[in-house]
Protein backbone atom coordinates (compact mmCIF):
# COMPACT_ATOMS: atom_id res chain seq x y z
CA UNK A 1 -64.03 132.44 -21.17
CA UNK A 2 -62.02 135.47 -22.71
CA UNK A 3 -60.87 138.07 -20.34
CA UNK A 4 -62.93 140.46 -22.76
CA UNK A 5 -65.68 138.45 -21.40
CA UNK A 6 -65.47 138.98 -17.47
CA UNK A 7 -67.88 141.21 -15.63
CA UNK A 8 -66.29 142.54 -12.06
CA UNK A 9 -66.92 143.85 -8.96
CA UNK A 10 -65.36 145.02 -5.70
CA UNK A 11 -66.87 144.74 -1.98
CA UNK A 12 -65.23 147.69 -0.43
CA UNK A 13 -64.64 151.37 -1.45
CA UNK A 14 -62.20 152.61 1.84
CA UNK A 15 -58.59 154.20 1.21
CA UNK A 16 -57.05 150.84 -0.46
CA UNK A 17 -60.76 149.90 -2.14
CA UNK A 18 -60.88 152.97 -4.20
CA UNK A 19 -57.21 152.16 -5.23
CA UNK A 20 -58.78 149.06 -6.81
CA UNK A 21 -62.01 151.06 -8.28
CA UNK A 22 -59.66 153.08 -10.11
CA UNK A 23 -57.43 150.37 -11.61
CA UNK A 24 -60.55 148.17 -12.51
CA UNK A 25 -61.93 151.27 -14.12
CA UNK A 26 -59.03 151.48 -16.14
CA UNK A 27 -58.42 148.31 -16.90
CA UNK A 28 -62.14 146.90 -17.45
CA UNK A 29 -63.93 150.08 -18.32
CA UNK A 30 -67.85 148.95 -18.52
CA UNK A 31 -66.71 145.04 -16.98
CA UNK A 32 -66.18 146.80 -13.86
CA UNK A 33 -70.14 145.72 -13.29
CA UNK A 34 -70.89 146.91 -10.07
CA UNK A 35 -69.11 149.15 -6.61
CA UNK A 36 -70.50 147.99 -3.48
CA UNK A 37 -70.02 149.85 0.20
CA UNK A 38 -72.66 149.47 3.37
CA UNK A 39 -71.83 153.24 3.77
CA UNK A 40 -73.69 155.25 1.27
CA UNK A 41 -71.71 158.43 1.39
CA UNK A 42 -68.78 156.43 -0.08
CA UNK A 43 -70.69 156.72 -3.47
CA UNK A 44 -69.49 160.08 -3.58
CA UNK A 45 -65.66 159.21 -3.98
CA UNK A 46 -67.07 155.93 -6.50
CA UNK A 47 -68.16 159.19 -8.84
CA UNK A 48 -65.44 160.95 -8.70
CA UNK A 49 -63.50 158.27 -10.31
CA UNK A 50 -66.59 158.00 -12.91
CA UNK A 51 -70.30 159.32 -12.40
CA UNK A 52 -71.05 155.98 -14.73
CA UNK A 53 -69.91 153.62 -11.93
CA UNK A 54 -73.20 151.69 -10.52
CA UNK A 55 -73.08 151.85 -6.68
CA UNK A 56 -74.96 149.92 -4.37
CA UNK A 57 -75.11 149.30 -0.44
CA UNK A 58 -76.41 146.07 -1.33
CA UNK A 59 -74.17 142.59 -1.05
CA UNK A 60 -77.15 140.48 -1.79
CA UNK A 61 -77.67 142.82 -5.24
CA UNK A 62 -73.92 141.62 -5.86
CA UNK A 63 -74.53 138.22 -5.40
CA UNK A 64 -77.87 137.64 -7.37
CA UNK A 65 -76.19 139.43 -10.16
CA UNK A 66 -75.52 136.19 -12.37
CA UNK A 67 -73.51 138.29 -15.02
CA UNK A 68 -70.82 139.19 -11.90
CA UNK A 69 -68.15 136.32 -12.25
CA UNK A 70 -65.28 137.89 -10.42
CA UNK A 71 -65.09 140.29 -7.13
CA UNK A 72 -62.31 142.00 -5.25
CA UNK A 73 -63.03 142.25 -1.37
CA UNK A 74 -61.32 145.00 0.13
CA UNK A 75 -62.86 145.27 2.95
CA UNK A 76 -61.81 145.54 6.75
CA UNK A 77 -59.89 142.04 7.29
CA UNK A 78 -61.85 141.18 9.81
CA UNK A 79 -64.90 140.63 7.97
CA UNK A 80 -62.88 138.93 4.90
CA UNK A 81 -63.57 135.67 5.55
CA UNK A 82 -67.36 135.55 5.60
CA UNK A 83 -67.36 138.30 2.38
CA UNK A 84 -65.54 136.29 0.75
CA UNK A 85 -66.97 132.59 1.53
CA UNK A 86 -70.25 134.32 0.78
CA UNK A 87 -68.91 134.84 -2.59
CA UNK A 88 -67.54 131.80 -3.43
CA UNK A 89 -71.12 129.93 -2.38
CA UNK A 90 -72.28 132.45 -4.59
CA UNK A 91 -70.15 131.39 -7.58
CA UNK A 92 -67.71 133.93 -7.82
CA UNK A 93 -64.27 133.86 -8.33
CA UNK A 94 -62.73 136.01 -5.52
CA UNK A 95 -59.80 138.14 -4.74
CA UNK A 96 -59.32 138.66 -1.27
CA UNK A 97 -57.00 141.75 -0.08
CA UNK A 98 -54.51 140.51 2.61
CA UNK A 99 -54.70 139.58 4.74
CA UNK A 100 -56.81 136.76 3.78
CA UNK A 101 -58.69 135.93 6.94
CA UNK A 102 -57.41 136.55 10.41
CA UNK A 103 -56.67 132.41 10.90
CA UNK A 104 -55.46 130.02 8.93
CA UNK A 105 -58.15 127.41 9.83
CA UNK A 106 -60.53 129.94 8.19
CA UNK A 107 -58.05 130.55 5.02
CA UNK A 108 -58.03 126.54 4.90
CA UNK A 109 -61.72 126.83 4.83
CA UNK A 110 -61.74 129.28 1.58
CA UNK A 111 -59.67 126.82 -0.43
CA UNK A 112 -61.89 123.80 0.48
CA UNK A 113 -64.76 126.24 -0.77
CA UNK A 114 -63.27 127.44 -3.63
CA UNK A 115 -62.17 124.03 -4.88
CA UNK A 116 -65.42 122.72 -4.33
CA UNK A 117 -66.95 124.91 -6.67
CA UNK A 118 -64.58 125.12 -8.86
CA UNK A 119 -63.72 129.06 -8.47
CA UNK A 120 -60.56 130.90 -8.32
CA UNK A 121 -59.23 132.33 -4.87
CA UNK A 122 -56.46 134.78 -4.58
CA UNK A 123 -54.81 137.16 -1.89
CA UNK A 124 -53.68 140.38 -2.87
CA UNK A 125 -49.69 140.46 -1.84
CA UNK A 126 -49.54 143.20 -4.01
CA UNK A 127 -45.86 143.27 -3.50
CA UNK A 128 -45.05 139.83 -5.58
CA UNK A 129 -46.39 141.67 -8.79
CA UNK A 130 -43.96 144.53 -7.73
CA UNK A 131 -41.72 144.59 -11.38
CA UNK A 132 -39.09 144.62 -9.32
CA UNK A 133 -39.42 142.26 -7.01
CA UNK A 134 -40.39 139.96 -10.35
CA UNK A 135 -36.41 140.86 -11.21
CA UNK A 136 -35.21 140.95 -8.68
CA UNK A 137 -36.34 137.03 -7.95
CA UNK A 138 -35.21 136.49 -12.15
CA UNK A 139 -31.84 137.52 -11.30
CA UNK A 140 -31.90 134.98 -7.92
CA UNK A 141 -33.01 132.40 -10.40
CA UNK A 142 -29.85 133.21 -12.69
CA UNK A 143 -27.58 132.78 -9.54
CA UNK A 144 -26.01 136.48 -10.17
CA UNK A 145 -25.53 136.53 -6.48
CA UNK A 146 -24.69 133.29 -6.19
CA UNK A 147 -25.85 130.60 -3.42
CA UNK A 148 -29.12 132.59 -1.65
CA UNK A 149 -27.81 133.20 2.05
CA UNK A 150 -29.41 135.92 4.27
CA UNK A 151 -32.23 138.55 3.12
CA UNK A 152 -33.70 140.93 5.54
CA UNK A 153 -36.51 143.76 5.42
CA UNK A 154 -37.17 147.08 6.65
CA UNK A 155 -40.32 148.28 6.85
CA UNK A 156 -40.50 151.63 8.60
CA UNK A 157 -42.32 154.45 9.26
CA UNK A 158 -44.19 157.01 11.12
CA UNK A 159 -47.40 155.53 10.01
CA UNK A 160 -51.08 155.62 11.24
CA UNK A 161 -51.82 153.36 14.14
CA UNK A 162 -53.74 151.01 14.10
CA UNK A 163 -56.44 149.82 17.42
CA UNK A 164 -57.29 146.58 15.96
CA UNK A 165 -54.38 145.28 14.87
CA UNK A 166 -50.50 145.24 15.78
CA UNK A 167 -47.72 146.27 13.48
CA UNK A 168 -46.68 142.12 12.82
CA UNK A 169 -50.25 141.82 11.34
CA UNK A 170 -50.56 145.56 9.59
CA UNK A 171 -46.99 145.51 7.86
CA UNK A 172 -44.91 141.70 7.67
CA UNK A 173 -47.84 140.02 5.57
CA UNK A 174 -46.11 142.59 2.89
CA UNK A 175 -42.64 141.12 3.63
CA UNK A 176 -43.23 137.37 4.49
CA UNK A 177 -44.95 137.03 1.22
CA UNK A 178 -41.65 138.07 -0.32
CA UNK A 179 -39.36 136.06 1.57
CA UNK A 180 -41.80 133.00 0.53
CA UNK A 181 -41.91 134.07 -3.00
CA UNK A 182 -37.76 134.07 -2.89
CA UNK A 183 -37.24 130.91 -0.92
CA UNK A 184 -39.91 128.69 -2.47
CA UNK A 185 -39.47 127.08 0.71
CA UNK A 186 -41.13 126.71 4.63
CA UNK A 187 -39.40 128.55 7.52
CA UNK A 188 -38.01 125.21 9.90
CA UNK A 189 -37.82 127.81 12.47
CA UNK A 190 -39.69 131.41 13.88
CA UNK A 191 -39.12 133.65 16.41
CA UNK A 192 -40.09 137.22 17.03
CA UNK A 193 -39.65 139.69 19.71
CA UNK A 194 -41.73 143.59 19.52
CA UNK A 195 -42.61 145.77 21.90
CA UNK A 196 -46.25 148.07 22.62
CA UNK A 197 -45.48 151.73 23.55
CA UNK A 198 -48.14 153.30 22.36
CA UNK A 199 -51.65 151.04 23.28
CA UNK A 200 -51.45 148.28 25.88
CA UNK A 201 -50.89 144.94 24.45
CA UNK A 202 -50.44 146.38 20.50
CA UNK A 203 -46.76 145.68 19.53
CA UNK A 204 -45.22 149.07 17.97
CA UNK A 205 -42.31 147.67 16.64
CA UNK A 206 -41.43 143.46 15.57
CA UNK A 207 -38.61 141.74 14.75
CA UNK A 208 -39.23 138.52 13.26
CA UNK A 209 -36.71 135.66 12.83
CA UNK A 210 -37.09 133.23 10.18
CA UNK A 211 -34.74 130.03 9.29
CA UNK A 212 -35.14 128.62 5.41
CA UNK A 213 -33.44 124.94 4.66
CA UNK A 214 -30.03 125.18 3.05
CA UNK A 215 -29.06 128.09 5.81
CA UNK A 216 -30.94 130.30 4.47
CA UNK A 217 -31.71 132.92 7.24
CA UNK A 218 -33.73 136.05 7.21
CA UNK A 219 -35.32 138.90 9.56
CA UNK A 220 -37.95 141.34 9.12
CA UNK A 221 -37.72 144.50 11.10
CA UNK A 222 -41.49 146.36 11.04
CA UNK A 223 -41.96 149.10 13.23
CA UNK A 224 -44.63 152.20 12.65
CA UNK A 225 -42.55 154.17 15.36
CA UNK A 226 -39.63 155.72 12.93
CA UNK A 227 -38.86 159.11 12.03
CA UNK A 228 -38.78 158.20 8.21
CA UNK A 229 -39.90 156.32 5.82
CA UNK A 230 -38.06 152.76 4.95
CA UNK A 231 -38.74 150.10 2.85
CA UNK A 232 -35.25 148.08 2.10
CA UNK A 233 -34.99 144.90 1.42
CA UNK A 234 -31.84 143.42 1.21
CA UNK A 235 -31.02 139.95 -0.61
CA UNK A 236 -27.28 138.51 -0.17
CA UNK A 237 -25.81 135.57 -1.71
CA UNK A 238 -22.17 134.21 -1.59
CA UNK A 239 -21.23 135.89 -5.12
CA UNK A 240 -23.05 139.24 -4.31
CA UNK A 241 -26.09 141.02 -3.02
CA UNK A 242 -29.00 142.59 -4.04
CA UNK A 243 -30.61 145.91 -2.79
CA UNK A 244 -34.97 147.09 -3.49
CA UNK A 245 -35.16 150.20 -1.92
CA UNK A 246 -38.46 151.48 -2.75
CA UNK A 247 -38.78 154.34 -0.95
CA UNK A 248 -35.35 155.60 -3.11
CA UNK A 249 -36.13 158.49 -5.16
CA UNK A 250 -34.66 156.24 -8.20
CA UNK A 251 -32.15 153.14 -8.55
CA UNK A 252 -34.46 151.30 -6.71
CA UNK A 253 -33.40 148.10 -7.19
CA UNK A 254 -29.40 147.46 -7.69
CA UNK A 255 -27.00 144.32 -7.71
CA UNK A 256 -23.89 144.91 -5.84
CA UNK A 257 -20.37 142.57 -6.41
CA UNK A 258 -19.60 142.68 -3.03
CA UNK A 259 -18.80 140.12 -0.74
CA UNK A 260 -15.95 137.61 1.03
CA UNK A 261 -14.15 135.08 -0.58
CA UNK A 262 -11.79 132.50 0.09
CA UNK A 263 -8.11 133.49 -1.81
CA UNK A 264 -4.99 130.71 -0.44
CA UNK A 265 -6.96 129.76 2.78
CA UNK A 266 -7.55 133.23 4.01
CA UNK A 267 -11.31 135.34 3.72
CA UNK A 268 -10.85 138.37 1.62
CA UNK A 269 -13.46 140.85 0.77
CA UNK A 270 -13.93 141.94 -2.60
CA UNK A 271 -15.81 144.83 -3.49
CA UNK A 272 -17.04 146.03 -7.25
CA UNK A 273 -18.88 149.15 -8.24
CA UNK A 274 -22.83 148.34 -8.50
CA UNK A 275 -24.87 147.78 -10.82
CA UNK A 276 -28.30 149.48 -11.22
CA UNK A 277 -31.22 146.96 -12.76
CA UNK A 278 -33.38 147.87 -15.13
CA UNK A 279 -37.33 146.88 -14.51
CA UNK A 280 -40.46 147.48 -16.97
CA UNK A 281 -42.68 150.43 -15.42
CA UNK A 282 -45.75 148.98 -14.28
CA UNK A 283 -48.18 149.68 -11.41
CA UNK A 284 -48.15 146.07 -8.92
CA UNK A 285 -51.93 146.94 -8.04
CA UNK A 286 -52.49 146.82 -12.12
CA UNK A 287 -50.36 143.40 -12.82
CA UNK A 288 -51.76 142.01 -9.96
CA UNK A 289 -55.30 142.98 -11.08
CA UNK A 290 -54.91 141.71 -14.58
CA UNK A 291 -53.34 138.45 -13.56
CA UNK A 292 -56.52 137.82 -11.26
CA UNK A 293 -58.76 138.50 -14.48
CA UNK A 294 -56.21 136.53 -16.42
CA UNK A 295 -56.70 133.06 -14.03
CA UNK A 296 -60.69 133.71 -13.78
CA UNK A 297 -60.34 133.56 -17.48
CA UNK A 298 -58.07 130.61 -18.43
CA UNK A 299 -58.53 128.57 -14.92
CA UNK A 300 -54.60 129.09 -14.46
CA UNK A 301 -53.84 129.05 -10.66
CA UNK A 302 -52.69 132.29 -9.38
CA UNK A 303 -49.25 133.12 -7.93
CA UNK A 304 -50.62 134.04 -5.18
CA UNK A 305 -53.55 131.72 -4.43
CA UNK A 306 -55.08 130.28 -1.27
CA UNK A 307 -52.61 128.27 -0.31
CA UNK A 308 -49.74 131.00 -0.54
CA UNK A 309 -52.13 132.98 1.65
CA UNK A 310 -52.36 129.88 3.76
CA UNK A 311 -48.53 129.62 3.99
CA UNK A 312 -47.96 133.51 5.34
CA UNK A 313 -50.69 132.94 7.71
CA UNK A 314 -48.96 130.21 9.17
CA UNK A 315 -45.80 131.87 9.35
CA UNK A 316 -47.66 134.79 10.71
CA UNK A 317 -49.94 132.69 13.31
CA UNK A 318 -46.40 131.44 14.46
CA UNK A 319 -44.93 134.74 14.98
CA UNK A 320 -47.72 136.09 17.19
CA UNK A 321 -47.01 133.02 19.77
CA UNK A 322 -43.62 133.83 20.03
CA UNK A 323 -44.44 137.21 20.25
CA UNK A 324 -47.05 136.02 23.48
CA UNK A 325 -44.34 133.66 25.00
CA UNK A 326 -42.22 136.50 25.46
């Protein structure tokens, strides 16, 4: 099948839907076959984008659609798992927004589906088809920093709250996704400590622990409770460091020749100027979008497919225990 080929459509038109209504629309043009939403006055915001858009309230008009190969679900998590095993025993190749499902039994479920019939199933961690986080793992591939040692993550802000979820679940899928993208590896150890200030038994803020073979170690800080926005992550290695700061105004992501070495038997710290690295301009919602179309259409497995999802959910199952033994 050529991509040219592909008709689309996306389950879901809320604050992070329409985000993906715009990029399909720009991307696919007439392919984008058909916007569905159970609330009807979201058609209004589907028009806005392009009067031309067909709108329905109707799943089951999705899913007897024959020339719809490929949907986006986007919406609220909790329902992802039956939208989108609904679509896969309808024959449609699905990409899920993150988090997947809510369990990994039921992400484990997706991939049995999906393999069964034969369909592509993908998670939208955005952040992996970041450009720089794609150079930012290049130049960890080249060893500029040397031997991978330690990476943490800031994720801050004084965001909305949400009643349904806590912060581990609304912001580290984001940043766990990362560190499993950099690692290639499983944590051999979790642990996470947060704290609820705000609603009764919903953490506001999470610190999460996570040990990588070869001592590799690595936190993520998450916390909605901050008087500014943050996102930092931080990447060091035994021959220097790396630094995505995306809420910078530019320089986002730099390589720094910092660090300790050993000079006659003694640690000595050596410190260069850094060095500012140069990423293409692309939107991650738009890569990520086009790489989904690109796997429905050549059958190549996606970066981020069920069993990545799978993975995170695991770490992030793992997480909330600790969280509870606390």
């Amino acid at each position: 099948m050529r991509e040219s080929d592909i008709r689309v459509a996306i389950i879901g038109c809320g604050r992070w839907g329409m985000n993906h209504v715009r990029t399909a629309w720009r991307i696919m043009g007439g392919q984008l076959q058909l916007v569905c939403d159970t609330d009807a006055s979201r058609q209004a915001h589907v028009r806005q984008v392009d009067p031309s858009i067909p709108f329905t309230t109707s799943v089951e008009k999705l899913f007897s659609d024959a020339t719809i190969q490929a949907i986006t679900v986007a919406t609220p998590a909790e329902t992802h798992y039956d939208v989108a095993r609904a679509c896969l025993e309808h024959d449609k190749h699905v990409l899920v927004e993150k988090p997947m499902t809510l369990t990994s039994r039921e992400t484990s479920e997706l991939i049995t589906v999906a393999a069964t019939r034969k369909k592509t199933l993908m998670v939208g961690h955005v952040l992996l088809y970041h450009p720089a986080i794609v150079a930012l793992k290049e130049n960890l591939l080249q060893r500029r920093i040397g031997k991978l040692q330690y990476i943490y993550s800031n994720r801050l802000n004084l965001g909305s709250i949400r009643t349904e979820e806590n912060i581990l679940w609304s912001f580290a899928p984001h940043d766990i996704s990362v560190l499993q993208y950099l690692t290639d590896a499983t944590p051999e150890e979790i642990d996470a400590k947060g704290a609820a200030f705000l609603q009764s038994s919903i953490e506001d803020t999470t610190l999460t622990y996570l040990r990588y073979p070869g001592n590799v170690h690595a936190h993520i800080f998450v916390s909605w409770l901050h008087p500014f926005k943050e996102q930092r992550l931080v990447v060091i290695g035994d021959k220097g460091m790396m630094v995505f700061e995306d809420s910078a105004p530019n320089e986002k992501l730099r390589l720094y020749r910092k660090g300790f070495k050993h000079i006659n038997g003694k640690l000595e710290k050596f410190e260069n100027q850094y060095e500012a690295i140069p990423y293409e301009n692309r939107e991650p919602l738009e890569a990520e979008l086009r790489h989904f179309y690109h796997c429905v259409s050549s059958g190549a497995t996606p970066l981020t497919d069920g069993h990545h999802a799978l993975a995170v959910l695991k770490i992030l199952e793992r997480a909330q225990e600790r969280l509870q033994d606390k």
